[in-house]
N, C-alpha and C. Protein backbone atom coordinates (compact mmCIF):
# COMPACT_ATOMS: atom_id res chain seq x y z
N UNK A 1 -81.76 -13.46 -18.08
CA UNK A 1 -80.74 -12.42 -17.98
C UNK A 1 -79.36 -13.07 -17.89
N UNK A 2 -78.23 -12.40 -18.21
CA UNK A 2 -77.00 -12.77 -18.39
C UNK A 2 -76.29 -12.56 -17.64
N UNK A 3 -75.89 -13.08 -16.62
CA UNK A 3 -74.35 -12.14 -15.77
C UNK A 3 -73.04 -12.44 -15.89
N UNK A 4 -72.16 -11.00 -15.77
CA UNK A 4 -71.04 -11.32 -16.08
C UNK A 4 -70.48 -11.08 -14.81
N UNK A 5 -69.88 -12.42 -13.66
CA UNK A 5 -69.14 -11.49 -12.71
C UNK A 5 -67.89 -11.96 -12.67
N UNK A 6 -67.27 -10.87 -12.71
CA UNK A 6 -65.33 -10.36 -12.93
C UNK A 6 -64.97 -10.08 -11.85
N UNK A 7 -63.63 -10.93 -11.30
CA UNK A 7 -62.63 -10.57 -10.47
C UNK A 7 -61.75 -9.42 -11.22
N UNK A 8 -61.64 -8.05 -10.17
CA UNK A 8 -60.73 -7.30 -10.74
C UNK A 8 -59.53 -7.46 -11.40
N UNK A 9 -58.68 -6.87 -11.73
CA UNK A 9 -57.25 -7.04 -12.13
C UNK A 9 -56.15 -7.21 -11.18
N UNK A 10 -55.09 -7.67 -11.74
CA UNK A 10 -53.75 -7.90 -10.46
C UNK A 10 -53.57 -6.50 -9.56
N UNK A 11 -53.62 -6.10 -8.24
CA UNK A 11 -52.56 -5.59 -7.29
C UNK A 11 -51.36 -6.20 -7.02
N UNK A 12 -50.31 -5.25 -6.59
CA UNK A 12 -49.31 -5.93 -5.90
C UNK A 12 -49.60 -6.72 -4.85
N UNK A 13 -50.35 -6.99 -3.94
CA UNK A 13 -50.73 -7.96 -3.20
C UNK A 13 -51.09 -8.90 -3.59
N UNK A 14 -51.76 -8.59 -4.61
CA UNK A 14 -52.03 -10.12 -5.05
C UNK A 14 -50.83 -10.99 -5.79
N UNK A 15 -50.30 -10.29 -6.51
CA UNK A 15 -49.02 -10.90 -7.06
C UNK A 15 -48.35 -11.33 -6.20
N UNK A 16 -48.53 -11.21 -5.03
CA UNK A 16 -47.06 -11.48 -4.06
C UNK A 16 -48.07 -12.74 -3.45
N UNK A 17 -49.46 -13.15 -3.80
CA UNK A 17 -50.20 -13.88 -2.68
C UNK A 17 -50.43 -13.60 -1.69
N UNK A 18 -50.98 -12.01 -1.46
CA UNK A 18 -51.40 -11.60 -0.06
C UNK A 18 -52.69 -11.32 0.14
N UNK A 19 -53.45 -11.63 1.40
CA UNK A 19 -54.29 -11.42 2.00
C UNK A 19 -55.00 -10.07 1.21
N UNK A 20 -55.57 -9.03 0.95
CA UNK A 20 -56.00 -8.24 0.79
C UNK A 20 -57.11 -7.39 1.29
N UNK A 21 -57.95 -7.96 1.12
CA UNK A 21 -59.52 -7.71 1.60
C UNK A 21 -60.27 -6.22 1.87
N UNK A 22 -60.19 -6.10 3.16
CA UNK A 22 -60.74 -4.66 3.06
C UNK A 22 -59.65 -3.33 2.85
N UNK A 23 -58.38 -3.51 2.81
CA UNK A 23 -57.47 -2.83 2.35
C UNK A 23 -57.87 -2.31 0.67
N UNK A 24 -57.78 -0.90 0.41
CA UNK A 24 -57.94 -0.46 -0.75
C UNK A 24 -57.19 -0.27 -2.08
N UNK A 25 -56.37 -1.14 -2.23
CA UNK A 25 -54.93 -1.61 -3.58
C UNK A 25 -55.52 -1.38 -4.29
N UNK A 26 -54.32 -0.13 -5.50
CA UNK A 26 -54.68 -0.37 -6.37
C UNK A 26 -53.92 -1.04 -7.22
N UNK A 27 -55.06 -1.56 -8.43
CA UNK A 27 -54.53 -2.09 -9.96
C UNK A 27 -52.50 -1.40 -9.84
N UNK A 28 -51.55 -2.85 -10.29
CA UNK A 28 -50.59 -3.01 -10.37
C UNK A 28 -50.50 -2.30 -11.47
N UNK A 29 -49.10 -2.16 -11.84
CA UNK A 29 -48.47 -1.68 -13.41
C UNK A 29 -49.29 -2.66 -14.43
N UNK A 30 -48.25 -3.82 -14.26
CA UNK A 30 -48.49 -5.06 -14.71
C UNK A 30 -50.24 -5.28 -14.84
N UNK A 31 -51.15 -5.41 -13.35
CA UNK A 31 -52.80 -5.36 -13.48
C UNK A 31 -52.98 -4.87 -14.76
N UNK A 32 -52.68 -3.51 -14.89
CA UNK A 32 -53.82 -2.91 -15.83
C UNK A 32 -53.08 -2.94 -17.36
N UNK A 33 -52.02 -2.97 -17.24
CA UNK A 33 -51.16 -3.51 -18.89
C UNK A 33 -52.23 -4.91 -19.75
N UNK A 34 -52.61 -5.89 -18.51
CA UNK A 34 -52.96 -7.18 -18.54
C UNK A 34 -54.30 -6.95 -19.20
N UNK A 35 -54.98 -6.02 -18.39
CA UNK A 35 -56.39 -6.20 -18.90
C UNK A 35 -57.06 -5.51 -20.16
N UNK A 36 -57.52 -5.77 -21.01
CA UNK A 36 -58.15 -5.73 -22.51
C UNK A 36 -59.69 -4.98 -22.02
N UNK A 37 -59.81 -3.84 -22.82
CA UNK A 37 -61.17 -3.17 -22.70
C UNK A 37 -61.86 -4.49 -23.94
N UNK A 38 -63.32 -4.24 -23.91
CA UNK A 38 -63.91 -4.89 -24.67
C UNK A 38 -64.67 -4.34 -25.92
N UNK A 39 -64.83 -4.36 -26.44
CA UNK A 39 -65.58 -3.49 -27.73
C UNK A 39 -67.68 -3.37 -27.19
N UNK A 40 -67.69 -4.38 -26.37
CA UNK A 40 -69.18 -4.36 -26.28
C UNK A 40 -69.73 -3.14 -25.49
N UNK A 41 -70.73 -2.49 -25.71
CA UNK A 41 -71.48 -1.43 -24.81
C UNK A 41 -72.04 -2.29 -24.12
N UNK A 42 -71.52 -1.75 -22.73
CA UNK A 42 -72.63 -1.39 -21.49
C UNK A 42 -72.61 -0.64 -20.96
N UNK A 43 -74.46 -0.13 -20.22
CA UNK A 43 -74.71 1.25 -19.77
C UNK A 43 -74.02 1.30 -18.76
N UNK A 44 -74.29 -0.10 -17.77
CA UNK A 44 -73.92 -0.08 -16.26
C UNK A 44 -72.97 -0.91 -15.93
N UNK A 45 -72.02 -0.76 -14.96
CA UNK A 45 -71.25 -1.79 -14.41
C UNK A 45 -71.19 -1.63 -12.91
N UNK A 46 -71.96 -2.73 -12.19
CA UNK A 46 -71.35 -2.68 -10.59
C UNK A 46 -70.28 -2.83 -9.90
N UNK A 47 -69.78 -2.54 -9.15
CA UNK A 47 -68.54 -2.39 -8.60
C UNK A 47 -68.96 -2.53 -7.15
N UNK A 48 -67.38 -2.53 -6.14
CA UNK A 48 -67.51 -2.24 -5.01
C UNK A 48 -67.13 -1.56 -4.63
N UNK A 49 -66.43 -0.99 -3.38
CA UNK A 49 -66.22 0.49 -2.84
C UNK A 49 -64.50 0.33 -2.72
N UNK A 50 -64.08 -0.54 -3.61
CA UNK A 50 -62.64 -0.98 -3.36
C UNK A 50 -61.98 -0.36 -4.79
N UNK A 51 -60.84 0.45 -4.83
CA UNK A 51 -60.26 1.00 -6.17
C UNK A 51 -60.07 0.48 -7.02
N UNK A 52 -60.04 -1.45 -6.67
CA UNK A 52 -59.23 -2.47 -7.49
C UNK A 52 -60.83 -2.51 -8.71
N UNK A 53 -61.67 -2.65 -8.03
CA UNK A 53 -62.63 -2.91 -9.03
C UNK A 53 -63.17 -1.76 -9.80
N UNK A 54 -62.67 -0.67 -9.59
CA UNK A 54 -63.49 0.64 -10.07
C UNK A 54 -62.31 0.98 -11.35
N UNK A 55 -61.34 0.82 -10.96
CA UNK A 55 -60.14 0.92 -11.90
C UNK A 55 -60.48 -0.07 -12.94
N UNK A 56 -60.05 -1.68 -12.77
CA UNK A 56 -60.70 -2.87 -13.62
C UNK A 56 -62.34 -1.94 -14.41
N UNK A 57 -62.82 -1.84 -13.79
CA UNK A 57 -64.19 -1.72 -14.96
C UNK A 57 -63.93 -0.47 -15.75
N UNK A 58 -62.85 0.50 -15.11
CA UNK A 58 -62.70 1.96 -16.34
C UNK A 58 -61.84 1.30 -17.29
N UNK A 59 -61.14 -0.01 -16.96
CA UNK A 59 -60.51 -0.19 -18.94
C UNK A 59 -61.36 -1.28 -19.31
N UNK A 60 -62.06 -1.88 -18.58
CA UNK A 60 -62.43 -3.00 -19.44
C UNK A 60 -63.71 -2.10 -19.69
N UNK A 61 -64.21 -1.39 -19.67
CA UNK A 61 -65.89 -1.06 -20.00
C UNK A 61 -65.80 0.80 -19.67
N UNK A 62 -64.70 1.13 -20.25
CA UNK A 62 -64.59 2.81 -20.07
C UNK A 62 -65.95 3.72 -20.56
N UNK A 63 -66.85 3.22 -21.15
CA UNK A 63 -67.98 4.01 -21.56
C UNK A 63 -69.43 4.16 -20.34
N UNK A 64 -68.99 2.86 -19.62
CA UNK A 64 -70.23 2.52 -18.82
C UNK A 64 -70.08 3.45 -17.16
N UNK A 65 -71.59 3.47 -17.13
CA UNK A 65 -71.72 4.46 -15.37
C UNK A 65 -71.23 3.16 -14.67
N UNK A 66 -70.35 3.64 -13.10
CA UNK A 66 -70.02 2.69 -12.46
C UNK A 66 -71.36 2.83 -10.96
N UNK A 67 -71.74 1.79 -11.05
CA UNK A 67 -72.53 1.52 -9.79
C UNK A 67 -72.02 1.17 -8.68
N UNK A 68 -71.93 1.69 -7.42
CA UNK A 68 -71.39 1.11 -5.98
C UNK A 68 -72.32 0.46 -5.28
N UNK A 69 -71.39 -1.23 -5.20
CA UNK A 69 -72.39 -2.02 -4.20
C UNK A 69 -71.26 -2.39 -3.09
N UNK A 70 -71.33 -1.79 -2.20
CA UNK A 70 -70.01 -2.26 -0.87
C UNK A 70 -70.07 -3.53 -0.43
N UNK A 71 -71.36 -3.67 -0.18
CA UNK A 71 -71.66 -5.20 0.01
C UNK A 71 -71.07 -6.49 -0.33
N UNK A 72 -70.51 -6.01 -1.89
CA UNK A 72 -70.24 -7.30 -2.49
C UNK A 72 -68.68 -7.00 -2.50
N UNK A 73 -68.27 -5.88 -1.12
CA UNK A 73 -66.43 -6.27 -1.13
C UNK A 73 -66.36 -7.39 -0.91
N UNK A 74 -65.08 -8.26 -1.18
CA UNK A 74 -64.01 -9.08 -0.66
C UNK A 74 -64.08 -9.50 1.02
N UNK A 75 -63.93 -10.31 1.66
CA UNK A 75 -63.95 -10.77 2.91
C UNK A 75 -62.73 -10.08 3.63
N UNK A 76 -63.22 -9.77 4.96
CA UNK A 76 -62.49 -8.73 5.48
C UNK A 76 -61.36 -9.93 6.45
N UNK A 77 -60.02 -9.82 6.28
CA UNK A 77 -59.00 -11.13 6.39
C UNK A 77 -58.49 -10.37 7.70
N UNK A 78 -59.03 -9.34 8.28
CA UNK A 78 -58.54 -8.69 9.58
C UNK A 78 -56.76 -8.63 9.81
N UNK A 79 -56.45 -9.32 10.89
CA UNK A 79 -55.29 -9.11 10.99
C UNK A 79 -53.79 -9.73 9.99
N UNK A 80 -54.26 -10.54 8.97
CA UNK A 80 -53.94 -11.74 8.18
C UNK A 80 -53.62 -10.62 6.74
N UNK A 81 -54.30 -9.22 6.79
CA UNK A 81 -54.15 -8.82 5.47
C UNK A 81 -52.86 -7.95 5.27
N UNK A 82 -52.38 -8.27 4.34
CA UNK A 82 -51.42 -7.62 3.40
C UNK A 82 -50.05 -8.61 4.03
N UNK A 83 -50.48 -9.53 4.36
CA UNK A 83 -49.06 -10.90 4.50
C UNK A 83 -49.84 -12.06 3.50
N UNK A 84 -49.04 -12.46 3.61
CA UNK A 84 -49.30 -13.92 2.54
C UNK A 84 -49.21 -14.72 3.50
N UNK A 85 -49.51 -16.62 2.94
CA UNK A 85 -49.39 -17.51 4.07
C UNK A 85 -47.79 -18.19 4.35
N UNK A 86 -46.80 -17.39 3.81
CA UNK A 86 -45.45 -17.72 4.19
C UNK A 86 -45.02 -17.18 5.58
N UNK A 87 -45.57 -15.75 4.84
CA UNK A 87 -45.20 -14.59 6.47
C UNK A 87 -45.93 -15.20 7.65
N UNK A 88 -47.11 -16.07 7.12
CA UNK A 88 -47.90 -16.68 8.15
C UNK A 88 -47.94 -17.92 9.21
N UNK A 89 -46.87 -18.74 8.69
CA UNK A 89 -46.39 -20.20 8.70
C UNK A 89 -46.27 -20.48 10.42
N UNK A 90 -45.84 -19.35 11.01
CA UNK A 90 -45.61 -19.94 12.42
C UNK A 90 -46.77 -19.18 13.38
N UNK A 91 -47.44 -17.99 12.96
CA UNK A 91 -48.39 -17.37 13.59
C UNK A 91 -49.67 -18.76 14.06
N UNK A 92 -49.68 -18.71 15.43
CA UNK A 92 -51.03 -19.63 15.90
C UNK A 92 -52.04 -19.39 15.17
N UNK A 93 -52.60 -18.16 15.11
CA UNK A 93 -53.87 -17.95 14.96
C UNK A 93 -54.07 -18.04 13.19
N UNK A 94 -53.02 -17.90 12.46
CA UNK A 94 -53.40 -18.02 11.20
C UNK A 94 -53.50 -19.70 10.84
N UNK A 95 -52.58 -20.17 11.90
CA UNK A 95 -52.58 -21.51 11.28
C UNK A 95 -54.22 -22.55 12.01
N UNK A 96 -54.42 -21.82 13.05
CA UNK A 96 -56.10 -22.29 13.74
C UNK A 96 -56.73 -22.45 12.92
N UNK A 97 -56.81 -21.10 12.36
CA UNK A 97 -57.77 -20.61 11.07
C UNK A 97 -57.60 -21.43 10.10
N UNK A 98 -56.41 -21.83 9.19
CA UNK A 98 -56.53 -22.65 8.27
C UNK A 98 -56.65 -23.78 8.22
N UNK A 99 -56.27 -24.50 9.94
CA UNK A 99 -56.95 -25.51 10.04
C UNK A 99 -58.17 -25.87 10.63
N UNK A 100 -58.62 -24.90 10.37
CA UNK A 100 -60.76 -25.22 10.66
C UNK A 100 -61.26 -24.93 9.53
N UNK A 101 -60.71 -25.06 8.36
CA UNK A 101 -61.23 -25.15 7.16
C UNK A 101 -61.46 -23.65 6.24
N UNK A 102 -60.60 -22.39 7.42
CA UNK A 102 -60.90 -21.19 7.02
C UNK A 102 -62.35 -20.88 7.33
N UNK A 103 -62.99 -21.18 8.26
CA UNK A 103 -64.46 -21.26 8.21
C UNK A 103 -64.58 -20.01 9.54
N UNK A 104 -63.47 -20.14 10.17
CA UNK A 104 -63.47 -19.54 11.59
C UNK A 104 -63.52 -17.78 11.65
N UNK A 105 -63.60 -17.47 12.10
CA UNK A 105 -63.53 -15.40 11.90
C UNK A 105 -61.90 -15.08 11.98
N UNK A 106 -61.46 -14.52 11.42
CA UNK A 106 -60.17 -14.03 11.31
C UNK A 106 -60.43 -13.43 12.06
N UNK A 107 -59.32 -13.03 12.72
CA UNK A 107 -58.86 -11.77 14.08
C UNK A 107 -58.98 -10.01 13.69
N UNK A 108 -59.99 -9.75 14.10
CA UNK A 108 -59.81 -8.48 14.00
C UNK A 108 -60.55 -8.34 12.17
N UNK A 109 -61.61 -9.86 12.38
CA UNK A 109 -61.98 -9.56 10.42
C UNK A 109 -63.33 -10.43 11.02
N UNK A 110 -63.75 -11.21 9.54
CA UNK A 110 -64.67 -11.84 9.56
C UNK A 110 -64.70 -13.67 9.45
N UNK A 111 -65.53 -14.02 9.53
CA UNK A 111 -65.75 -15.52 9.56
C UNK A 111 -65.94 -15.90 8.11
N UNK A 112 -65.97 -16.69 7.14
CA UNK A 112 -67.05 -17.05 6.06
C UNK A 112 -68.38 -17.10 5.65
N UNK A 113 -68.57 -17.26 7.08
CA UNK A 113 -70.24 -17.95 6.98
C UNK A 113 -70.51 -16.35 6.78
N UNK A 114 -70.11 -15.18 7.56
CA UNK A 114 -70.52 -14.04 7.84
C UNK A 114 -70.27 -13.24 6.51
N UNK A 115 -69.09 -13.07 5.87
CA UNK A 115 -68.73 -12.92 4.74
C UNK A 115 -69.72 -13.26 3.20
N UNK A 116 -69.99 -14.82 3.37
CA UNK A 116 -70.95 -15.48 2.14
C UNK A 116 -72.24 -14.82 2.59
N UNK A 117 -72.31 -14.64 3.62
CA UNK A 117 -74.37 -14.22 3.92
C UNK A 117 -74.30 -12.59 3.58
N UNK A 118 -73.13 -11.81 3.70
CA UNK A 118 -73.27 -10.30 3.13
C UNK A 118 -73.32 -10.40 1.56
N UNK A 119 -72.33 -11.05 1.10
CA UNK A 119 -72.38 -10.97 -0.64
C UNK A 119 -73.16 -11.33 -0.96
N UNK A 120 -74.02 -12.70 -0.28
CA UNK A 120 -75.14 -13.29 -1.18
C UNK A 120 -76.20 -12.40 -1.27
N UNK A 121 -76.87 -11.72 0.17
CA UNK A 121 -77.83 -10.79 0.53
C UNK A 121 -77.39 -9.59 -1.14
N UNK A 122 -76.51 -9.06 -0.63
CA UNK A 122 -75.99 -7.94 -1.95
C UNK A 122 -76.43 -8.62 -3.17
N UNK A 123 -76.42 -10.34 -3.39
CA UNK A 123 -75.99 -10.27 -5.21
C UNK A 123 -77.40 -10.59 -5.50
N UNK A 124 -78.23 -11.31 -4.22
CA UNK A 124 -79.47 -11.19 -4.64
C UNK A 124 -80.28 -10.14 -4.85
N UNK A 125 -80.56 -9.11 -3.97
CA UNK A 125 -80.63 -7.87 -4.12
C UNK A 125 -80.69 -7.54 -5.77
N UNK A 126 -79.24 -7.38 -5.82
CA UNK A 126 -79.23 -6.89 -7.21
C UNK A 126 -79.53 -7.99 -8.28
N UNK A 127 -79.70 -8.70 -8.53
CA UNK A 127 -80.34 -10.00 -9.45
C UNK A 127 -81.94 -9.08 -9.52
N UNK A 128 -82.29 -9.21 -8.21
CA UNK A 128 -84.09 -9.28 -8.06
C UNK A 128 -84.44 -7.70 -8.89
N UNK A 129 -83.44 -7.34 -8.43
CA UNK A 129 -83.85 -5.39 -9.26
C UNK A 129 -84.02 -5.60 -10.75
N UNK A 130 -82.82 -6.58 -11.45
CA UNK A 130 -82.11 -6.08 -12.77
C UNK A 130 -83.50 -6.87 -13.06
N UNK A 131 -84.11 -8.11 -12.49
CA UNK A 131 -84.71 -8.77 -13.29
C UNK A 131 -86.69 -8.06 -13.18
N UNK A 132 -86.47 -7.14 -12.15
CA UNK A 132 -87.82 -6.31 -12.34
C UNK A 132 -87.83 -5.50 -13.20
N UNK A 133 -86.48 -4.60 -13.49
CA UNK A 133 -86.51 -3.80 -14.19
C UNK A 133 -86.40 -4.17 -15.75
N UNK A 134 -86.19 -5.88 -15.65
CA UNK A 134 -86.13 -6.27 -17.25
C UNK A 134 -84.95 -6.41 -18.15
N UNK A 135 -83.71 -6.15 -17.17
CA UNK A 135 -82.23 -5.68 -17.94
C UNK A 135 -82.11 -6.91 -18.09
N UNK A 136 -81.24 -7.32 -19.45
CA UNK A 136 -80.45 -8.35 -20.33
C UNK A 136 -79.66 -8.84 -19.67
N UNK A 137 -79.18 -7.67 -19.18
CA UNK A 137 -77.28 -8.23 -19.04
C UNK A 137 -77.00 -7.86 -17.43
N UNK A 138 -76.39 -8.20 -16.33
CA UNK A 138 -76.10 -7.59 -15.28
C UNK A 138 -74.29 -7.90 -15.70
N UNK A 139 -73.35 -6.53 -15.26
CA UNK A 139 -71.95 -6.57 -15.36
C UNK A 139 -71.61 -6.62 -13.63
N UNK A 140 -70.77 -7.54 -13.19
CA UNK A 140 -70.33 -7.40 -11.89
C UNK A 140 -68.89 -7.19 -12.12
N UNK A 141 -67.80 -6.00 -11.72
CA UNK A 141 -66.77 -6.28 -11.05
C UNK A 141 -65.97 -6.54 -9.88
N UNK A 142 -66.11 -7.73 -9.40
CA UNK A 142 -65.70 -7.55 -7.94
C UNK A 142 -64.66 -8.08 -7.15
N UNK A 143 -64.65 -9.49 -6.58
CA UNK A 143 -63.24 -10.27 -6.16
C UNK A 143 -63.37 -11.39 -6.19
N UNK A 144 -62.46 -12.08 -6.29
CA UNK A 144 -62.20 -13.43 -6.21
C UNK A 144 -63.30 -14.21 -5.00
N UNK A 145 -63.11 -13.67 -4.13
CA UNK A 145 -63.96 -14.29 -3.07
C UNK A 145 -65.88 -13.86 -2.90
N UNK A 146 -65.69 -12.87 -3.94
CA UNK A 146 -67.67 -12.28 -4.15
C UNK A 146 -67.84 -13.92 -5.04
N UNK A 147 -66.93 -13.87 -5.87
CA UNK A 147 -67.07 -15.26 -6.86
C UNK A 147 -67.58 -16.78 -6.46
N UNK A 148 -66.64 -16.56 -5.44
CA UNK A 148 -66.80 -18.09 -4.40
C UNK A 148 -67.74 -18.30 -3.75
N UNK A 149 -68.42 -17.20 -3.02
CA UNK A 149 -69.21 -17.23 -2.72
C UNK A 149 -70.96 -17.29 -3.01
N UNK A 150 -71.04 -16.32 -4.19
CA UNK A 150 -71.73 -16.58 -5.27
C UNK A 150 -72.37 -17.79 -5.31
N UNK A 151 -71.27 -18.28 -6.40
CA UNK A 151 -71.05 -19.60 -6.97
C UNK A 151 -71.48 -20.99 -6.15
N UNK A 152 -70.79 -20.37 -4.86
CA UNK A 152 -70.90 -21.93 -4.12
C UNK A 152 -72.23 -21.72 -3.72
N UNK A 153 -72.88 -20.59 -3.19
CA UNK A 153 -74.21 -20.79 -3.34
C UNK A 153 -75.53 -21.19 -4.38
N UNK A 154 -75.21 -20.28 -5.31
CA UNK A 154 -76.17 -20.59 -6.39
C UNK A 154 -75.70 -21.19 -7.70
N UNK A 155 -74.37 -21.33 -8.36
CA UNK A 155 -73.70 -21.82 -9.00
C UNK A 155 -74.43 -23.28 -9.60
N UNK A 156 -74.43 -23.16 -10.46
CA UNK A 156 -74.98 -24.75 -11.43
C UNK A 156 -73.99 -24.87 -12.51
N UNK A 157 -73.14 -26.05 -12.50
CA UNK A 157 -73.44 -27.37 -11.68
C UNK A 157 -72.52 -26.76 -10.52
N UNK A 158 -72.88 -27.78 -9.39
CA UNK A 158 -72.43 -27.40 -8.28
C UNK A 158 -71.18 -27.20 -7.91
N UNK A 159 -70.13 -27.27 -7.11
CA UNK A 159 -69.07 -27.07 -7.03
C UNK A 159 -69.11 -26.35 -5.42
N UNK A 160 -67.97 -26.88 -5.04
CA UNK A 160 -67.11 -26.17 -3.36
C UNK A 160 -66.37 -24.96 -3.41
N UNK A 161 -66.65 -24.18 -2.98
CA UNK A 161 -65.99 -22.43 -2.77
C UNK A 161 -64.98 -22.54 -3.37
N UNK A 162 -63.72 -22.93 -3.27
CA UNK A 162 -62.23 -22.50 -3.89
C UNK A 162 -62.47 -23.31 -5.31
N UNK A 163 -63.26 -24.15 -5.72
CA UNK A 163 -63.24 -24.31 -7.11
C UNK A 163 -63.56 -23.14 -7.96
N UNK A 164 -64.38 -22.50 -7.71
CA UNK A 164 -65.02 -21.01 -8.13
C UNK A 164 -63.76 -20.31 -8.20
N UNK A 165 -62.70 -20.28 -7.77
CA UNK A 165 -61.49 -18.93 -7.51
C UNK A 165 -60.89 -19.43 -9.30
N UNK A 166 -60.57 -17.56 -9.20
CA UNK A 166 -60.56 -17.56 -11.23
C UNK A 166 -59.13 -16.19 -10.84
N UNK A 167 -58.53 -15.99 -11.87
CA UNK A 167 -57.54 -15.37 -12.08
C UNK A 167 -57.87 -13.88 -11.90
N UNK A 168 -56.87 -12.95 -11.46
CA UNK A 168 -57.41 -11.66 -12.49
C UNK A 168 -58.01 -11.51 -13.38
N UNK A 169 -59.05 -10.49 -14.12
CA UNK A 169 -59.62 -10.13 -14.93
C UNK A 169 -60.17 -10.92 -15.73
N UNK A 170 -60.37 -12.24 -14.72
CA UNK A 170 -61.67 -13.36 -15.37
C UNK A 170 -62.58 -13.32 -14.50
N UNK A 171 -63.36 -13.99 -14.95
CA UNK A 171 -64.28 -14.57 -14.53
C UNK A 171 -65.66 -15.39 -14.59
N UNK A 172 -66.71 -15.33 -14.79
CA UNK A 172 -67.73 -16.64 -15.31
C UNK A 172 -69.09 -15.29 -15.80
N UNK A 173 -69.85 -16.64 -16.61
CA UNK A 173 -70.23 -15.72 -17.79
C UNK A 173 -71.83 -16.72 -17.08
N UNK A 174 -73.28 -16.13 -16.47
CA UNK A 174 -73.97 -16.98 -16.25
C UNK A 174 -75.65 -16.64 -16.73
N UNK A 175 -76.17 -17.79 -15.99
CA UNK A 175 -77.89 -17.61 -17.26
C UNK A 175 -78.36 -17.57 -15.87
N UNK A 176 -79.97 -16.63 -15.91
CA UNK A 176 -80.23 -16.48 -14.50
C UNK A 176 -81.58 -16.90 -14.98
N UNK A 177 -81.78 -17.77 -15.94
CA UNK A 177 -83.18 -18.65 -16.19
C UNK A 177 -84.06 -19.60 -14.99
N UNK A 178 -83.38 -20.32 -14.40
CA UNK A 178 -83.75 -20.74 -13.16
C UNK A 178 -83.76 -20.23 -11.75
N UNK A 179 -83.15 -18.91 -11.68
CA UNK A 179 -83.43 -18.16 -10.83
C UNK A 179 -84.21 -17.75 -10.01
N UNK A 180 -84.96 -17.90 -8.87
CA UNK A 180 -83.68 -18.26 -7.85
C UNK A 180 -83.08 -19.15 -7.23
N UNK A 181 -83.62 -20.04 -7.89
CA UNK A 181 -82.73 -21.65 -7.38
C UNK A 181 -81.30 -21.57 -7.75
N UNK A 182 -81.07 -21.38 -8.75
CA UNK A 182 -79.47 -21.25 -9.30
C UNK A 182 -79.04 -20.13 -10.69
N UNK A 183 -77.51 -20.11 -10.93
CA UNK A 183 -77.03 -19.77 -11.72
C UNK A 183 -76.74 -20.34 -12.71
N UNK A 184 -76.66 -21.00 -14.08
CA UNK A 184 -76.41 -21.92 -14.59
C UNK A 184 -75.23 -20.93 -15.01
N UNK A 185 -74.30 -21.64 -14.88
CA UNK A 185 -72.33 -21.20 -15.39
C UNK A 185 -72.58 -21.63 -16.92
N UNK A 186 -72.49 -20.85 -17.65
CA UNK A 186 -71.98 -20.93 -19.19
C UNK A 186 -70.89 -21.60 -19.95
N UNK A 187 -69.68 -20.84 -18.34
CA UNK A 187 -68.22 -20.47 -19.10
C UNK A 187 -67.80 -19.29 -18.68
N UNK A 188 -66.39 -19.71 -18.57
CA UNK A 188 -65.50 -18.32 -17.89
C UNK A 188 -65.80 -17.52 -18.86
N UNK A 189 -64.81 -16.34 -18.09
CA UNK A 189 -64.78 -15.28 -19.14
C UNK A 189 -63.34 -14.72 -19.12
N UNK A 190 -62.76 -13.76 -19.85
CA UNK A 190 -61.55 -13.65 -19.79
C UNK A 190 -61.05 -12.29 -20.67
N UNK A 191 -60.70 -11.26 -19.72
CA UNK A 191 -60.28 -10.33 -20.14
C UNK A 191 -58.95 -9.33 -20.14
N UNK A 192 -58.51 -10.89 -20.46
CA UNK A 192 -56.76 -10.30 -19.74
C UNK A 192 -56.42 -10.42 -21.10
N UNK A 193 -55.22 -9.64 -21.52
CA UNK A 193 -54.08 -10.11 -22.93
C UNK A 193 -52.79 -10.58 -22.43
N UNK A 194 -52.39 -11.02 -23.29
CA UNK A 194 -50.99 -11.40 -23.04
C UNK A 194 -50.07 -10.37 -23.37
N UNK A 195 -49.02 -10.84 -22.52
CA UNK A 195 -48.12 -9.33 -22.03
C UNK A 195 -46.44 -9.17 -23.36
């Protein structure tokens, strides 16, 4: 089976480099100008319970049912969201956090470890279904950080969490032949145009 999983399109938060997470932004001007529908049919596309990704999959894949998996939101950045790490520079607790490797629980959010064990639980989940039920193709739209996490888990060849981080409206194109040991990465994917 094939998966495609896509980081949504630009928000204003993200353009500015902000935190985001469980906050519900939507797709920028600019986001959705950026992103290119695709000519290919698909029936299904998963999503999460966040607007950014439900928006992203109605232009890139406007024909397809959208599936809700909450599970596979974005890491919840608690008190850290909707500032960037400028606004952040003198705050203690953001700078604790970034110096324990980001590994630590954000205030009023989550940890990583806690974060990677919800998405993974979710992406396996849905792997184990698509591949009972026999489907070709699984479509994911979700975030930058469902990616990282993913990836750094099952990802082939290997690679460390922030290597996995991909732009807006990309993302990696993978073979789920060895499954469940790993993902073998193909190759990005990329569904942005130029502006």
């Amino acid at each position: 089976m094939i998966i495609e999983l896509i980081r949504h399109g630009a928000t204003e938060l993200s353009e500015r480099r902000c935190y985001q997470g469980r906050l519900d932004t939507p797709l920028s001007e600019t986001g959705k100008h950026r992103l290119e529908a695709t000519e290919d049919k698909h029936n299904i596309v998963y999503i999460t319970n966040k607007c950014r990704t439900a928006e992203t999959a109605g232009i890139l894949f406007p024909e397809a049912e959208q599936r809700v998996v909450p599970e596979l939101r974005e890491m919840d950045f608690g008190d850290f969201e909707g500032r960037n790490y400028l606004d952040m520079e003198n705050d203690a607790d953001y700078r604790a956090w970034v110096e324990g490797g980001c590994w630590g629980r954000c205030p009023k959010g989550e940890s990583r470890t806690e974060f990677s064990a919800r998405v993974c639980d979710a992406f396996s989940a849905l792997v184990e279904r698509a591949l009972v039920e026999g489907q070709e193709e699984l479509i994911i739209v979700a975030h930058g950080g469902t990616q990282m996490a993913v990836l750094e888990r099952w990802g082939e060849p290997k690679n460390e969490y922030y290597a996995w981080c991909s732009a807006p409206g990309t993302g990696w194109r993978l073979d789920t032949a060895n499954w469940p040991a790993c993902v073998r990465v193909l190759g990005p994917v990329d569904y942005t145009k130029e502006s």
